[in-house]
N, C-alpha and C. Protein backbone atom coordinates (compact mmCIF):
# COMPACT_ATOMS: atom_id res chain seq x y z
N UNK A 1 4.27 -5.86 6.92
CA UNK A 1 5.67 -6.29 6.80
C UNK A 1 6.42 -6.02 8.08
N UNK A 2 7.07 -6.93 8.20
CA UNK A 2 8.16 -6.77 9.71
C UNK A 2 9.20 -5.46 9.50
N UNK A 3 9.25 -4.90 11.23
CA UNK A 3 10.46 -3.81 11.03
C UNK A 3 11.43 -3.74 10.88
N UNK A 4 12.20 -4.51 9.59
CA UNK A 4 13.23 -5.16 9.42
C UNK A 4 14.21 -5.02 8.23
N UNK A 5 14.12 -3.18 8.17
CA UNK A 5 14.45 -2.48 6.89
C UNK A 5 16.19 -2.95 7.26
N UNK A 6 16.75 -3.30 6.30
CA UNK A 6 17.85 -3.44 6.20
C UNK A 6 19.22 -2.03 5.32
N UNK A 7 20.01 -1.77 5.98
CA UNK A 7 20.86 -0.72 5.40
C UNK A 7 20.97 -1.06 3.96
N UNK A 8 21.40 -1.91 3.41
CA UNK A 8 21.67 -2.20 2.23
C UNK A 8 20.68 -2.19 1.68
N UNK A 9 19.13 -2.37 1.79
CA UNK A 9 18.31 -2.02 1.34
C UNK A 9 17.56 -0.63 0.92
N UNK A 10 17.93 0.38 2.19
CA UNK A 10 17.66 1.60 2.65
C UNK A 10 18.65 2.42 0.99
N UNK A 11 19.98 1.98 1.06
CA UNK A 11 20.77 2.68 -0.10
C UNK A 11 20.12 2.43 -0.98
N UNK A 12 20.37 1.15 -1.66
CA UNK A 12 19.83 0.79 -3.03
C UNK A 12 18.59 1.37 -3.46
N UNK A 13 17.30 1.04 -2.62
CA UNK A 13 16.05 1.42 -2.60
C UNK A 13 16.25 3.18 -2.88
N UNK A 14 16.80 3.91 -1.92
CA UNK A 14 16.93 5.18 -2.41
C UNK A 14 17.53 5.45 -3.67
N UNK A 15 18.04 4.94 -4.16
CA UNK A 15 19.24 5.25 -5.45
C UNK A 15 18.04 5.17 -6.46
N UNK A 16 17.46 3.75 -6.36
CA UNK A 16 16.68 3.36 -7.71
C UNK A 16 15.61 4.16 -7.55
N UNK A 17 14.95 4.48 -6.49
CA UNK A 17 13.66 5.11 -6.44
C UNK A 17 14.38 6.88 -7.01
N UNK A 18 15.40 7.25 -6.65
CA UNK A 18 15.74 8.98 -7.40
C UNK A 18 15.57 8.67 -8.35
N UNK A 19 15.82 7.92 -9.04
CA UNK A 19 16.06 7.31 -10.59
C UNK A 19 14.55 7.23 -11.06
N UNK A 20 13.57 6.57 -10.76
CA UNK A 20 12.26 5.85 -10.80
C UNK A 20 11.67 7.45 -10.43
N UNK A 21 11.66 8.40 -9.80
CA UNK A 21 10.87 9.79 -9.23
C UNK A 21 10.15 10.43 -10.17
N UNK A 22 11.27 10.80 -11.27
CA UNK A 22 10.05 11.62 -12.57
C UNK A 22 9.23 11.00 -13.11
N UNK A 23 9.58 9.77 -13.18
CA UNK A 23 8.82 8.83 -14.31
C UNK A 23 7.35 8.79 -13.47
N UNK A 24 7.36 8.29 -12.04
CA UNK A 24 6.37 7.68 -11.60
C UNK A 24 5.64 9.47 -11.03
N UNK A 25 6.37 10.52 -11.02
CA UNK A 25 5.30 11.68 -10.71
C UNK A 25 4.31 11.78 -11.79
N UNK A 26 4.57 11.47 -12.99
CA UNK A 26 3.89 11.63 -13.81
C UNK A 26 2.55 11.22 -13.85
N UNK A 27 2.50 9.67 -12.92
CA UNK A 27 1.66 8.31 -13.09
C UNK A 27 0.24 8.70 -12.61
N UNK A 28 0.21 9.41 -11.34
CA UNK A 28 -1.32 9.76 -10.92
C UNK A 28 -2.23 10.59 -11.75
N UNK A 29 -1.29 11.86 -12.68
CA UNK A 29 -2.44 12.41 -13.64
C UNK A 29 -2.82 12.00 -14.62
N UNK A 30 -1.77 10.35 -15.24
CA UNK A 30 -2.33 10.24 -16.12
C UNK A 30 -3.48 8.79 -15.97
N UNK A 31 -3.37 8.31 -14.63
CA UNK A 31 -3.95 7.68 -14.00
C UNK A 31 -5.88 8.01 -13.21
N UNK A 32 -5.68 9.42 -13.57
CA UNK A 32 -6.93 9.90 -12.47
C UNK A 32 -8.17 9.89 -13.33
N UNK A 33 -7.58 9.68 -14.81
CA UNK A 33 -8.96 9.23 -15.67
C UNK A 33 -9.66 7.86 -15.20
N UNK A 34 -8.70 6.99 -15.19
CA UNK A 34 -9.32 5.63 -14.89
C UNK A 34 -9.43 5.56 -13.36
N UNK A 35 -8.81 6.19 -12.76
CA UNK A 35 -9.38 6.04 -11.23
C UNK A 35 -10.27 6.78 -10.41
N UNK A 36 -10.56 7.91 -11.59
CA UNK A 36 -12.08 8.33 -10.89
C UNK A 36 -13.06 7.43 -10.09
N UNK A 37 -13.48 6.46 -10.93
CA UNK A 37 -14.48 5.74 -10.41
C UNK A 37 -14.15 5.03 -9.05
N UNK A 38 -12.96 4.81 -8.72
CA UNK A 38 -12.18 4.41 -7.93
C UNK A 38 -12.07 5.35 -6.76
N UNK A 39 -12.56 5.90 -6.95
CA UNK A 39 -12.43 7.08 -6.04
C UNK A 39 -13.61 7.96 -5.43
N UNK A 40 -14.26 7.27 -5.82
CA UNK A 40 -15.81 7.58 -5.46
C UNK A 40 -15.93 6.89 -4.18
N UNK A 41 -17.13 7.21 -3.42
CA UNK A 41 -17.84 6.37 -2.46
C UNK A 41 -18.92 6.04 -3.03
N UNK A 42 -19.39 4.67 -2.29
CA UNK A 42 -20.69 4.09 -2.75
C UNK A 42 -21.87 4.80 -3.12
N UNK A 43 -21.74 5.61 -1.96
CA UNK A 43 -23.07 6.45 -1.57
C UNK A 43 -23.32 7.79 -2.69
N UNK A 44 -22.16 7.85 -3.10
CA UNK A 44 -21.82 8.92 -4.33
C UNK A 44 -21.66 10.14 -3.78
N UNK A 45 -21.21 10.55 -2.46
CA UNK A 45 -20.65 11.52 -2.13
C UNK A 45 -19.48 11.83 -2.64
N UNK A 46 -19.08 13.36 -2.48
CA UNK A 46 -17.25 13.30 -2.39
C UNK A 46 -16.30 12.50 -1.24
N UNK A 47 -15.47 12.11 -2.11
CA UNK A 47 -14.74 11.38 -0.76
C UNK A 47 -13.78 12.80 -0.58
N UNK A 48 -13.03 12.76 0.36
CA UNK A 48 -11.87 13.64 0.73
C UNK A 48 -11.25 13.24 -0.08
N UNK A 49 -10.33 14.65 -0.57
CA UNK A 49 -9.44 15.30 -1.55
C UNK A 49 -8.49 14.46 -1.29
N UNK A 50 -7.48 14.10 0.05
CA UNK A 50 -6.57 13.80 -0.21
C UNK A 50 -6.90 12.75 0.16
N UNK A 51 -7.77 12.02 0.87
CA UNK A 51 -7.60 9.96 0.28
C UNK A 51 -8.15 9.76 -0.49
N UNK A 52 -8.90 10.61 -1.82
CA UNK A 52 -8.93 10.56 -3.17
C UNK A 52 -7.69 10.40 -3.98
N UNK A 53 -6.58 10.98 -3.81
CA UNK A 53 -5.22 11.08 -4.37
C UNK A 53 -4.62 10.29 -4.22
N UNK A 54 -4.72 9.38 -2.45
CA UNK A 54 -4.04 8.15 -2.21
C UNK A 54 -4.60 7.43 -3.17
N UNK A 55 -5.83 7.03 -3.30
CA UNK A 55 -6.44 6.07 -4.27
C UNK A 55 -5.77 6.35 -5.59
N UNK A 56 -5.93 7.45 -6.15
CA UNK A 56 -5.70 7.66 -7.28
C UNK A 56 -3.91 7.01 -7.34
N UNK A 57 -3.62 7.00 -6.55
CA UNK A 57 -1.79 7.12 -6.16
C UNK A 57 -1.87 5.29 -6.52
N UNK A 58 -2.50 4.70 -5.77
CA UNK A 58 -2.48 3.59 -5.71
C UNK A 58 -3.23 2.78 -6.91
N UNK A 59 -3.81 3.23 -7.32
CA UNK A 59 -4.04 2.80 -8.69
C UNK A 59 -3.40 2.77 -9.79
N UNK A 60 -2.43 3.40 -10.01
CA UNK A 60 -1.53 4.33 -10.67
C UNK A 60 -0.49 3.21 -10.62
N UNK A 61 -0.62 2.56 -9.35
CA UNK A 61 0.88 1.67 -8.88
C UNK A 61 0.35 0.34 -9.50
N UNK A 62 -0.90 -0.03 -9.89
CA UNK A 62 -1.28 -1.56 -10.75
C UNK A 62 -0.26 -1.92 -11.78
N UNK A 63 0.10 -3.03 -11.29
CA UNK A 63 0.89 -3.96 -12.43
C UNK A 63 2.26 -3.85 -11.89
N UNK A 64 2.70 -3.20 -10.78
CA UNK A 64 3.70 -2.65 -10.28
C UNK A 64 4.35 -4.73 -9.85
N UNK A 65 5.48 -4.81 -9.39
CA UNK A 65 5.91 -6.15 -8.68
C UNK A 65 5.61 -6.23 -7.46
N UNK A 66 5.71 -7.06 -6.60
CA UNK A 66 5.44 -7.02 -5.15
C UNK A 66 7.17 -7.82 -4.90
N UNK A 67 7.79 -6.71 -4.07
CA UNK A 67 9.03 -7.16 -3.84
C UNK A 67 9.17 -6.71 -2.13
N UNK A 68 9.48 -7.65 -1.13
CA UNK A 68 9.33 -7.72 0.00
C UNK A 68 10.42 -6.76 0.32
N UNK A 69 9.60 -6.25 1.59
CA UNK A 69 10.68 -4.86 1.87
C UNK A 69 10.97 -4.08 0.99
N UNK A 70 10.12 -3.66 -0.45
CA UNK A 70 10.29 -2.71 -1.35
C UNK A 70 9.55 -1.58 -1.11
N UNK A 71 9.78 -0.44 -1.76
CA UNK A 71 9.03 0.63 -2.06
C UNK A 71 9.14 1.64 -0.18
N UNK A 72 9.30 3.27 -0.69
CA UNK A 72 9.29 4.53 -0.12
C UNK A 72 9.23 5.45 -0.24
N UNK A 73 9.07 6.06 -0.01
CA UNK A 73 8.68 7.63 -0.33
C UNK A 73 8.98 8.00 -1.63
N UNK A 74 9.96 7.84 -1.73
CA UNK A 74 9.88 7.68 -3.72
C UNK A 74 9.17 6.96 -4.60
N UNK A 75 8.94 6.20 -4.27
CA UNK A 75 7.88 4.74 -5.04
C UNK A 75 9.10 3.61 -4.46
N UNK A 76 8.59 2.90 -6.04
CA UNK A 76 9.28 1.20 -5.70
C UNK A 76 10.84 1.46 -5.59
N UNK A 77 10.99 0.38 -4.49
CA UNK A 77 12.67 -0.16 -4.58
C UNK A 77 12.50 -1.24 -4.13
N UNK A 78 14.36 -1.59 -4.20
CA UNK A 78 14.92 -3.00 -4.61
C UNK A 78 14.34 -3.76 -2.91
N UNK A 79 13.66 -4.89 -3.20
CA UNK A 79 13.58 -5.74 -1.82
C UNK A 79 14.69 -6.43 -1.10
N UNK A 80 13.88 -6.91 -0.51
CA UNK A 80 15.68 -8.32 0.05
C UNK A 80 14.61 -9.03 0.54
N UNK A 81 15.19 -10.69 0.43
CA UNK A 81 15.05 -11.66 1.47
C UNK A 81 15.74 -11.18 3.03
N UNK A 82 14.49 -12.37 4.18
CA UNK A 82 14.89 -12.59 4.91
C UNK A 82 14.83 -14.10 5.56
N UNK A 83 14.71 -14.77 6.78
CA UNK A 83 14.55 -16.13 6.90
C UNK A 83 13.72 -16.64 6.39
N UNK A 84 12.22 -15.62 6.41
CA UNK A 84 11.12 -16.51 5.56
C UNK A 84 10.65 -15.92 4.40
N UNK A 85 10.81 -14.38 4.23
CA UNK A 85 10.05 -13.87 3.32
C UNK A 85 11.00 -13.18 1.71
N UNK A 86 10.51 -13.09 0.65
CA UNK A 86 11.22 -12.66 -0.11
C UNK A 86 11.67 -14.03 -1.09
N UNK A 87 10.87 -14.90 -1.06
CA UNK A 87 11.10 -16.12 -1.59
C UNK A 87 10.21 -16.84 -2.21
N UNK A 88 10.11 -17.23 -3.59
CA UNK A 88 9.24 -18.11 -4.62
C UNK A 88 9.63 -19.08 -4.84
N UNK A 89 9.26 -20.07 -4.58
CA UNK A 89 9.39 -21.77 -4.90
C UNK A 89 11.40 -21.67 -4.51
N UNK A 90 11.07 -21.50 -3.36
CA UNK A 90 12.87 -21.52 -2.73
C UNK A 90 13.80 -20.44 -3.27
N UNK A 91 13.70 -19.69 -4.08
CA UNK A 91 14.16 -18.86 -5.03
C UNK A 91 14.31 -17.40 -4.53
N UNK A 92 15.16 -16.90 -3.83
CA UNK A 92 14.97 -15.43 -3.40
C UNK A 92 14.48 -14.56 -4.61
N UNK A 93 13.80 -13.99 -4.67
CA UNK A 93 13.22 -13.06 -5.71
C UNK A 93 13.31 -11.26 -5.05
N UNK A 94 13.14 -11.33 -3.78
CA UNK A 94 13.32 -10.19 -3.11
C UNK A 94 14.39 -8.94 -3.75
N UNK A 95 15.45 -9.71 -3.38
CA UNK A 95 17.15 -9.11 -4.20
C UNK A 95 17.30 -8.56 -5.43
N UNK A 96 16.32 -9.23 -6.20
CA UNK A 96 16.63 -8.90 -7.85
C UNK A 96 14.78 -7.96 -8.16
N UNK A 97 13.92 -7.72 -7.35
CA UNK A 97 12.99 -7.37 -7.68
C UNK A 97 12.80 -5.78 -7.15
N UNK A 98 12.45 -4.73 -7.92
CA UNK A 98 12.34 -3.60 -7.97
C UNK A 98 10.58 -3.29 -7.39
N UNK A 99 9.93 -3.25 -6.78
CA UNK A 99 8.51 -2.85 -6.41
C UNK A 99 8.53 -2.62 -4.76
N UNK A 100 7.11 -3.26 -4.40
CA UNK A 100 6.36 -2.66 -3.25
C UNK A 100 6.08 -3.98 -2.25
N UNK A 101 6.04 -3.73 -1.02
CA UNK A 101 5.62 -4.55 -0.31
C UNK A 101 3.93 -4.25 0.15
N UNK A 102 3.07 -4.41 1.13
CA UNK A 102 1.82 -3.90 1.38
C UNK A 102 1.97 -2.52 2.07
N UNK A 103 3.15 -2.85 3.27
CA UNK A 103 3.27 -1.33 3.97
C UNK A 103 4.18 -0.57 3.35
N UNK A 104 5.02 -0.96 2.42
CA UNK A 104 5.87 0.35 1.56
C UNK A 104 4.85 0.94 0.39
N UNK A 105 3.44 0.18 0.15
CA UNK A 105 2.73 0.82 -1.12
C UNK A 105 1.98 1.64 -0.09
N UNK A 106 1.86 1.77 0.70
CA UNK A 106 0.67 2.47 1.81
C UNK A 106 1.59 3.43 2.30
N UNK A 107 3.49 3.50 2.44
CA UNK A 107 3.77 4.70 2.80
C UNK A 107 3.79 5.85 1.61
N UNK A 108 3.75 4.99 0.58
CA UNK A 108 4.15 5.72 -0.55
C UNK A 108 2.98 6.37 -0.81
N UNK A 109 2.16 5.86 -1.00
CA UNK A 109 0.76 6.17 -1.35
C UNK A 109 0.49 8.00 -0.11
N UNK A 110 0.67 7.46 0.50
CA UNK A 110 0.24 8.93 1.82
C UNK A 110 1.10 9.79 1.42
N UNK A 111 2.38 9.15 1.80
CA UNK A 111 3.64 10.23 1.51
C UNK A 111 3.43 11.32 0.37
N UNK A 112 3.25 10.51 -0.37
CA UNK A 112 3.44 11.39 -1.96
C UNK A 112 1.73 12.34 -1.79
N UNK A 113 0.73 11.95 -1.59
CA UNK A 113 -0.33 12.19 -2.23
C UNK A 113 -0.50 13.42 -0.75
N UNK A 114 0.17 13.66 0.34
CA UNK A 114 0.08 14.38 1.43
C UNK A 114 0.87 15.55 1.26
N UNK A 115 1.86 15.64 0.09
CA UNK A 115 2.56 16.34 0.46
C UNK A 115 4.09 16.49 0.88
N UNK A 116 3.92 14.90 1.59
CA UNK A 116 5.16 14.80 2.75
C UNK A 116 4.75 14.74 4.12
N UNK A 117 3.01 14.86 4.12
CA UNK A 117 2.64 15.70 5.59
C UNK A 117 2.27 14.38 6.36
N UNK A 118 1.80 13.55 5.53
CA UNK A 118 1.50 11.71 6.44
C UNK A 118 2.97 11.37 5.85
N UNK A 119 3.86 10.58 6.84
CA UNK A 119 5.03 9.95 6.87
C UNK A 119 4.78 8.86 7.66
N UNK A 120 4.38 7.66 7.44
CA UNK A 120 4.30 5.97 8.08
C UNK A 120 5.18 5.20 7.58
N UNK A 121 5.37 4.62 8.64
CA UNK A 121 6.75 3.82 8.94
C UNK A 121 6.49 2.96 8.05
N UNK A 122 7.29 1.91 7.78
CA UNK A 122 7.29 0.59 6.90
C UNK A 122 7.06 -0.62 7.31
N UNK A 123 6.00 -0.14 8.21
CA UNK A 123 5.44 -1.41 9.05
C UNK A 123 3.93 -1.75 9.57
N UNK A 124 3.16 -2.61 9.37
CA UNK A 124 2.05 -2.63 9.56
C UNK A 124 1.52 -2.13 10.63
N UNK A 125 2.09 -2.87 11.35
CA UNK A 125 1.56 -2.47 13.27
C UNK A 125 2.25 -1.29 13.11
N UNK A 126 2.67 -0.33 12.69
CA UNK A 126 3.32 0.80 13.19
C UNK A 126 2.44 1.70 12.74
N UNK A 127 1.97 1.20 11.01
CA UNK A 127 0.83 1.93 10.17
C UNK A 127 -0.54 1.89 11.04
N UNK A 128 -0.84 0.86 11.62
CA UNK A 128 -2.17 0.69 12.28
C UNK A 128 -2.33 1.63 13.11
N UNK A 129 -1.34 1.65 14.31
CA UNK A 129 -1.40 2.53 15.45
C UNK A 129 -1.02 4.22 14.97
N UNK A 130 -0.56 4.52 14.05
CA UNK A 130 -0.69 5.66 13.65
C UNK A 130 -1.53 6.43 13.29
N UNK A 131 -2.80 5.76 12.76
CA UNK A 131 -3.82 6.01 12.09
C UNK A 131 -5.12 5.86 12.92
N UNK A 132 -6.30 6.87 12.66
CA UNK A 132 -7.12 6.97 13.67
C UNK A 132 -8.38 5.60 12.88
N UNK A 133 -9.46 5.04 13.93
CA UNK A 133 -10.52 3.82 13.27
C UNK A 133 -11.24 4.59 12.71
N UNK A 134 -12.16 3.89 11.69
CA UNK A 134 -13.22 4.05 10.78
C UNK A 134 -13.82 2.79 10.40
N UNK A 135 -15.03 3.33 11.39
CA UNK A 135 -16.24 2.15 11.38
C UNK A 135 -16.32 1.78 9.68
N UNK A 136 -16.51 -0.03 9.27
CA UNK A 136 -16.24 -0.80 7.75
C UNK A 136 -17.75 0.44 7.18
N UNK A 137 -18.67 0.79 7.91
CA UNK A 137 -19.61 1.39 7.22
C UNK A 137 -19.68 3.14 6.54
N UNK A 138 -18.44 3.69 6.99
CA UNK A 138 -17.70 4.82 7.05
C UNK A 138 -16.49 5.07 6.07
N UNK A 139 -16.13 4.04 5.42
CA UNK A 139 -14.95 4.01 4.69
C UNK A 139 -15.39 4.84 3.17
N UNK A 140 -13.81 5.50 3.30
CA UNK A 140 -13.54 6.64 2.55
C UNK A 140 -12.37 6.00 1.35
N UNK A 141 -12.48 6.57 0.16
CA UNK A 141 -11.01 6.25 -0.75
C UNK A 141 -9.64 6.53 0.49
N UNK A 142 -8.65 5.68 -0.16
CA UNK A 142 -7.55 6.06 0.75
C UNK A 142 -7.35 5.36 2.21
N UNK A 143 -8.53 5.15 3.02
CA UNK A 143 -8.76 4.57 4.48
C UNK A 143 -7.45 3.59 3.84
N UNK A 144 -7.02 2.83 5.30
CA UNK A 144 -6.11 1.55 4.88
C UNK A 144 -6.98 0.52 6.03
N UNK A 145 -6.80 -0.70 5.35
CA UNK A 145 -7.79 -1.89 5.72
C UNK A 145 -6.56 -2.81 5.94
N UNK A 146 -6.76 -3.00 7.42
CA UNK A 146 -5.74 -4.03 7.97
C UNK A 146 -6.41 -5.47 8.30
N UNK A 147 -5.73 -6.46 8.12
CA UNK A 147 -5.39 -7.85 8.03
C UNK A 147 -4.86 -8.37 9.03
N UNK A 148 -5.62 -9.51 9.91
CA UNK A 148 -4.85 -10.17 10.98
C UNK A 148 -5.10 -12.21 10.59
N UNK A 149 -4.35 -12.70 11.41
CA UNK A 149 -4.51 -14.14 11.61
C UNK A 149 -3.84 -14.32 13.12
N UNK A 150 -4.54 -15.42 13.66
CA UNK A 150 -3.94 -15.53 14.64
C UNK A 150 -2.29 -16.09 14.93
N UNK A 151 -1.43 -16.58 13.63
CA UNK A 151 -0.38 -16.70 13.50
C UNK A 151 0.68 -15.82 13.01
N UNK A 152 -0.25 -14.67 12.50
CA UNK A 152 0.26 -13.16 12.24
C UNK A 152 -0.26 -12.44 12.31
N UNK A 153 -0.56 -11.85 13.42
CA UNK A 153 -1.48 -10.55 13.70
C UNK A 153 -0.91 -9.25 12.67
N UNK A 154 -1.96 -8.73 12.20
CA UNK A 154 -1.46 -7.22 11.58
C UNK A 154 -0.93 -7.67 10.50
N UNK A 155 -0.72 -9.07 9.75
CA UNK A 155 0.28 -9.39 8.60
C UNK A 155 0.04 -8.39 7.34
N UNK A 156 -1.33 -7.81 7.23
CA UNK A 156 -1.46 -7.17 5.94
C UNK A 156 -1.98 -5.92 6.08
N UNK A 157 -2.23 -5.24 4.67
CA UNK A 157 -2.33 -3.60 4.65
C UNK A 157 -2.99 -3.30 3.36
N UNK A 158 -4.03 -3.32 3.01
CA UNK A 158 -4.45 -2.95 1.55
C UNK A 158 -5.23 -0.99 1.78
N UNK A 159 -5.10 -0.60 0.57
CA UNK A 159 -5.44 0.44 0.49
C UNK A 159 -7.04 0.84 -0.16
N UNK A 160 -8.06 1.02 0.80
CA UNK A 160 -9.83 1.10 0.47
C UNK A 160 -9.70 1.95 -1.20
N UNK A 161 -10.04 1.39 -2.36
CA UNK A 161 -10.13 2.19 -3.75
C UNK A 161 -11.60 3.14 -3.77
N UNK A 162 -12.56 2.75 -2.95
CA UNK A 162 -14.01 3.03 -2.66
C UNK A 162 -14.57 1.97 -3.73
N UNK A 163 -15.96 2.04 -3.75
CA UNK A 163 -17.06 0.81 -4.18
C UNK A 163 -16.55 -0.25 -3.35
N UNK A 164 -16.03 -0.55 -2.40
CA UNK A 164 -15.52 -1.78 -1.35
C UNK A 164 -14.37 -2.44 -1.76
N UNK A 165 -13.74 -2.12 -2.86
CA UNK A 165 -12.64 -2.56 -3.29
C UNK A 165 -11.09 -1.90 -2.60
N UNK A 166 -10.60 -2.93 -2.96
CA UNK A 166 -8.76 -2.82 -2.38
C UNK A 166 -7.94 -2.62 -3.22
N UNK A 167 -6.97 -2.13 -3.08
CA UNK A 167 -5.83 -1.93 -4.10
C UNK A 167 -4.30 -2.23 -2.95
N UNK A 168 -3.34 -3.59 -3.20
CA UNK A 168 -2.76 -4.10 -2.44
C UNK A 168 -1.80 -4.58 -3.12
N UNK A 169 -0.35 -5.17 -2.32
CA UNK A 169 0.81 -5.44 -2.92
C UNK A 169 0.60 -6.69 -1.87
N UNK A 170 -0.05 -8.16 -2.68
CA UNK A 170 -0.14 -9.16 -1.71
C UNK A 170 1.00 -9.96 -1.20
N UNK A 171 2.07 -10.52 -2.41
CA UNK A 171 3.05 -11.51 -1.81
C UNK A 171 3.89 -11.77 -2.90
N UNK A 172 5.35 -12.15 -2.53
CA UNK A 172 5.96 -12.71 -3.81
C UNK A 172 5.77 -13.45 -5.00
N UNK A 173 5.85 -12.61 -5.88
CA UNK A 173 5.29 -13.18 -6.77
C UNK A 173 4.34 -12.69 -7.80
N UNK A 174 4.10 -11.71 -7.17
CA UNK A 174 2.46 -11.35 -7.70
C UNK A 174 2.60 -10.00 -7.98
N UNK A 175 1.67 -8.99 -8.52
CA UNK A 175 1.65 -7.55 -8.80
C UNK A 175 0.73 -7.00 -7.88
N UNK A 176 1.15 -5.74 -7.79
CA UNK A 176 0.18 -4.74 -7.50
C UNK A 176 -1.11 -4.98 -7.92
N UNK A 177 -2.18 -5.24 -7.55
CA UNK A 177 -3.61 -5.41 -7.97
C UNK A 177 -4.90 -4.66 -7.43
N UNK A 178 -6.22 -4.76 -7.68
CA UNK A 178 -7.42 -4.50 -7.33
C UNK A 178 -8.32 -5.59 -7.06
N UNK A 179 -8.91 -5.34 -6.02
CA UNK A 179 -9.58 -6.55 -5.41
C UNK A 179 -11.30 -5.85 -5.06
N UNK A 180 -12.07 -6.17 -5.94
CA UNK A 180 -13.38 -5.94 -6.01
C UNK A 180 -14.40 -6.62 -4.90
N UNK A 181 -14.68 -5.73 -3.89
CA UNK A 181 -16.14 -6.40 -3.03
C UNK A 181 -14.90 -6.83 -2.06
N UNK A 182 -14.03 -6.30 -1.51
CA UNK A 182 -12.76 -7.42 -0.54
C UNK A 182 -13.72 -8.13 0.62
N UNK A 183 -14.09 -7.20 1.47
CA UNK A 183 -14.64 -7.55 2.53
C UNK A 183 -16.02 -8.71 2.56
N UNK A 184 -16.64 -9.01 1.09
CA UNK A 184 -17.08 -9.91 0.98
C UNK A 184 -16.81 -11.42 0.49
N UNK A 185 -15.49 -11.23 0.63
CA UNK A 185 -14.86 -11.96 -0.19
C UNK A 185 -14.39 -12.88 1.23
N UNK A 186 -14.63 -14.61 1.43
CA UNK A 186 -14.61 -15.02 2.88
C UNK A 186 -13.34 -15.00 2.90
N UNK A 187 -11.87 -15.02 2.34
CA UNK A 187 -10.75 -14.72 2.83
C UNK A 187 -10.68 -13.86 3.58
N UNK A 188 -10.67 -12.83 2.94
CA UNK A 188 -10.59 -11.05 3.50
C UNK A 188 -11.34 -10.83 4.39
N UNK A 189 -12.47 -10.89 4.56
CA UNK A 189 -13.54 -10.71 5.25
C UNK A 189 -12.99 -11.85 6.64
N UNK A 190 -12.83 -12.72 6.96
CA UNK A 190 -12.22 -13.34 8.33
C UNK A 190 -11.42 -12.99 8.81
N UNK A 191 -10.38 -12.32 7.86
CA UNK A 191 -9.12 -11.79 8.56
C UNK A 191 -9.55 -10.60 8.88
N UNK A 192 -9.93 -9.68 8.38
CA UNK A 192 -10.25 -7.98 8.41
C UNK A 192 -10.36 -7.42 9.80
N UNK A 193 -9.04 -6.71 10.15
CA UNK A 193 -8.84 -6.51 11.84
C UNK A 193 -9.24 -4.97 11.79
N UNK A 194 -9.82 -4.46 10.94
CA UNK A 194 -10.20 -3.46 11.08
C UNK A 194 -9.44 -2.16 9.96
N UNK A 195 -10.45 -1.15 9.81
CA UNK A 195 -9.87 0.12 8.84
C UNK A 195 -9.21 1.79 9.87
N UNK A 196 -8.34 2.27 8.93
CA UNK A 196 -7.85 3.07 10.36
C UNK A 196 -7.44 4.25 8.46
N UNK A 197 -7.23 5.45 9.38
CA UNK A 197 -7.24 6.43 8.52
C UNK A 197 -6.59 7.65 8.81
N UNK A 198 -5.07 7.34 7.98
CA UNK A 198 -3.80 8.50 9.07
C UNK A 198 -4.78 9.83 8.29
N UNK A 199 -3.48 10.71 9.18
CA UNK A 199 -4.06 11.99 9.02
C UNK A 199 -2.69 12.96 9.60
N UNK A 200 -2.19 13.91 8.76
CA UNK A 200 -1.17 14.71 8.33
C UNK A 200 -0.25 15.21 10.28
N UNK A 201 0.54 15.18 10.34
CA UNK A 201 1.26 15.43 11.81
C UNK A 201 0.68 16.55 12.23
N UNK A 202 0.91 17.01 13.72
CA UNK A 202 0.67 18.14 14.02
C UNK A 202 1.79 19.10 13.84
């Protein structure tokens, strides 16, 4: 998502997300039954504790809305349109929709499941370069798997669930979902600019 947080967004989004805080702390423990498996690696090692939690975090967020420029450190908030984005069949949906964009489910996801200790901006390219690479054969629950085209470099951000699957906030319109086998999948797999894997400030 572009760096293009808007003030009026920044309020609202905070207001509804204090509001939205208890409800959704609740969501990962009662979530970590079904996202065990999700949280595994292929190989059946342990994955790390805490991009186990992101996963678990992000699983937790399924069924959630995808509202452009939504969602922070609290969870979901209110989106907004801008010239192009935030819009269904001409229809701003942004304004009136309460959820996540790809890089507000990926700050949320760290934020919360770190502690506070990973803090990423609300922006793809900002998320990318923050975060250190991890070879596609190396991927851990939690890693984040970035998305390019040559008409939008960096456009996307899904979060690795482990077994090769994604867990992502794709576009207006749509929910929070899971995406099984991504990287084999020839969409995903052409775009796939590579996996990167923050890690807590100094």
């Amino acid at each position: 998502m572009p760096d293009r947080s808007m003030k009026r967004r920044r309020v609202l989004g905070l207001a509804l997300g204090a509001g939205l805080g208890p409800a959704i702390a609740a969501g990962p423990a009662a979530a970590a039954g079904s996202a065990g498996s999700a949280a595994a690696t292929r190989s059946g090692e342990p994955a790390d504790p805490l991009g186990r939690r992101v996963a678990e975090l992000a699983a937790a967020q399924i069924g959630t809305p995808y509202a452009w420029g939504g969602g922070d450190r609290l969870g979901p908030s209110l989106g907004f349109c801008d010239e192009e984005n935030g819009y269904l069949d001409g229809r701003c949906l942004g304004e009136s929709t309460v959820g996540f964009d790809c890089s507000g489910l990926a700050l949320y996801c760290w934020y919360r499941a770190s502690g506070g200790a990973v803090e990423l901006a609300h922006y793809t390219v900002a998320q990318y370069h923050r975060s250190a690479a991890v070879p596609p054969d190396e991927l851990l629950p939690g890693d984040l798997l970035f998305f390019s085209r040559p008409d939008a470099p960096l456009h996307h951000v899904g979060i690795h669930a482990g077994d090769g699957a994604m867990i992502h906030a794709e576009r207006t319109g749509t929910l929070v979902a899971r995406v099984e086998r991504v990287l084999e999948i020839p969409r995903w797999a052409e775009e796939f600019a590579g996996a990167r894997r923050p890690s807590p400030s100094a």
